[in-house]
C-alpha atoms as a PDB file:
ATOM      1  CA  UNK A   1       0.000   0.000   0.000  1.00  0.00           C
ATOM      2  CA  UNK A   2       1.287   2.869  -0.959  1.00  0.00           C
ATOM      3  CA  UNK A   3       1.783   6.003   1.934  1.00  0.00           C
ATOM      4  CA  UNK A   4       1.227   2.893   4.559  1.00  0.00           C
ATOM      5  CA  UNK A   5       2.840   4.918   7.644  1.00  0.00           C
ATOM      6  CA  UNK A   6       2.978   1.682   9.348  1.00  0.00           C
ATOM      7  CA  UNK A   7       5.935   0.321   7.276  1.00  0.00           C
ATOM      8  CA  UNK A   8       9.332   1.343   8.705  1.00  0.00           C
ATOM      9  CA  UNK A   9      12.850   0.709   7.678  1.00  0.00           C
ATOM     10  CA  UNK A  10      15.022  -1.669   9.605  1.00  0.00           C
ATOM     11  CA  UNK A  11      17.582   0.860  10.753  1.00  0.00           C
ATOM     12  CA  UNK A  12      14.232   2.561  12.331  1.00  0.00           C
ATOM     13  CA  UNK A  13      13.070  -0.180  13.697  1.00  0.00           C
ATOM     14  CA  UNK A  14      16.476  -0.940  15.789  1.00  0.00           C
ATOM     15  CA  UNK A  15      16.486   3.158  16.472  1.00  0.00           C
ATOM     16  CA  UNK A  16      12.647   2.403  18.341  1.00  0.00           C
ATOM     17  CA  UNK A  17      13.760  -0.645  19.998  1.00  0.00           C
ATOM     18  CA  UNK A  18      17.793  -0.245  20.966  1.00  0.00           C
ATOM     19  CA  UNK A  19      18.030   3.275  20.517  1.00  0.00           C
ATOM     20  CA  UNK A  20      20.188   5.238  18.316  1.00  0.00           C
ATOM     21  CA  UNK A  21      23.392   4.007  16.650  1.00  0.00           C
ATOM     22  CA  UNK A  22      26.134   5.256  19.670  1.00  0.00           C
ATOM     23  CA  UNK A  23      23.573   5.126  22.820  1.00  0.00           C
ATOM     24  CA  UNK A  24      25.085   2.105  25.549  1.00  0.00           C
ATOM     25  CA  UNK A  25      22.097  -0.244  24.557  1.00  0.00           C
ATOM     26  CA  UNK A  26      22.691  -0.422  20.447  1.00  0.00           C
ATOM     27  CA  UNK A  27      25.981  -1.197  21.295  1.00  0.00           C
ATOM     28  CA  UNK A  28      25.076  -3.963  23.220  1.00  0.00           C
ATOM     29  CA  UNK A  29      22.465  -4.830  20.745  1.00  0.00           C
ATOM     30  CA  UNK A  30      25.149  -4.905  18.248  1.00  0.00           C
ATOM     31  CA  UNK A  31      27.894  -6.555  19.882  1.00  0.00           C
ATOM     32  CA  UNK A  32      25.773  -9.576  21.090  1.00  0.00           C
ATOM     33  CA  UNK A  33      24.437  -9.710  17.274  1.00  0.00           C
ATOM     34  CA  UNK A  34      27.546  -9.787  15.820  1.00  0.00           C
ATOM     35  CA  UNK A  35      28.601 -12.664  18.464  1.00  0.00           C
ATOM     36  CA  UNK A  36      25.477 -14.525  17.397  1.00  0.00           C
ATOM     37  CA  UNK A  37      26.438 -14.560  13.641  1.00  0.00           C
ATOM     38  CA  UNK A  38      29.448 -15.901  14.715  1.00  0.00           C
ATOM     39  CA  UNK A  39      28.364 -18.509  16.244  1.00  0.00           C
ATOM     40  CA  UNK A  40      25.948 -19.553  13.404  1.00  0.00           C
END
């Protein structure tokens, strides 16, 4: 649908739920995710 508000990128989506890129809890968000591809 176009103009669907609901639809959001996935860089937005980590920005709503870890905060922004920098802030203490996308870090840890991104260091455990990067441990996890690892280990896959």
């Amino acid at each position: 649908m176009k103009g669907d508000k609901r639809i959001t990128s996935f860089d937005d989506h980590l920005d709503e739920q870890y905060g922004k890129t920098g802030t203490e809890s996308r870090e840890k968000f991104q260091e455990e995710f990067e441990t996890f591809k690892i280990g896959v």
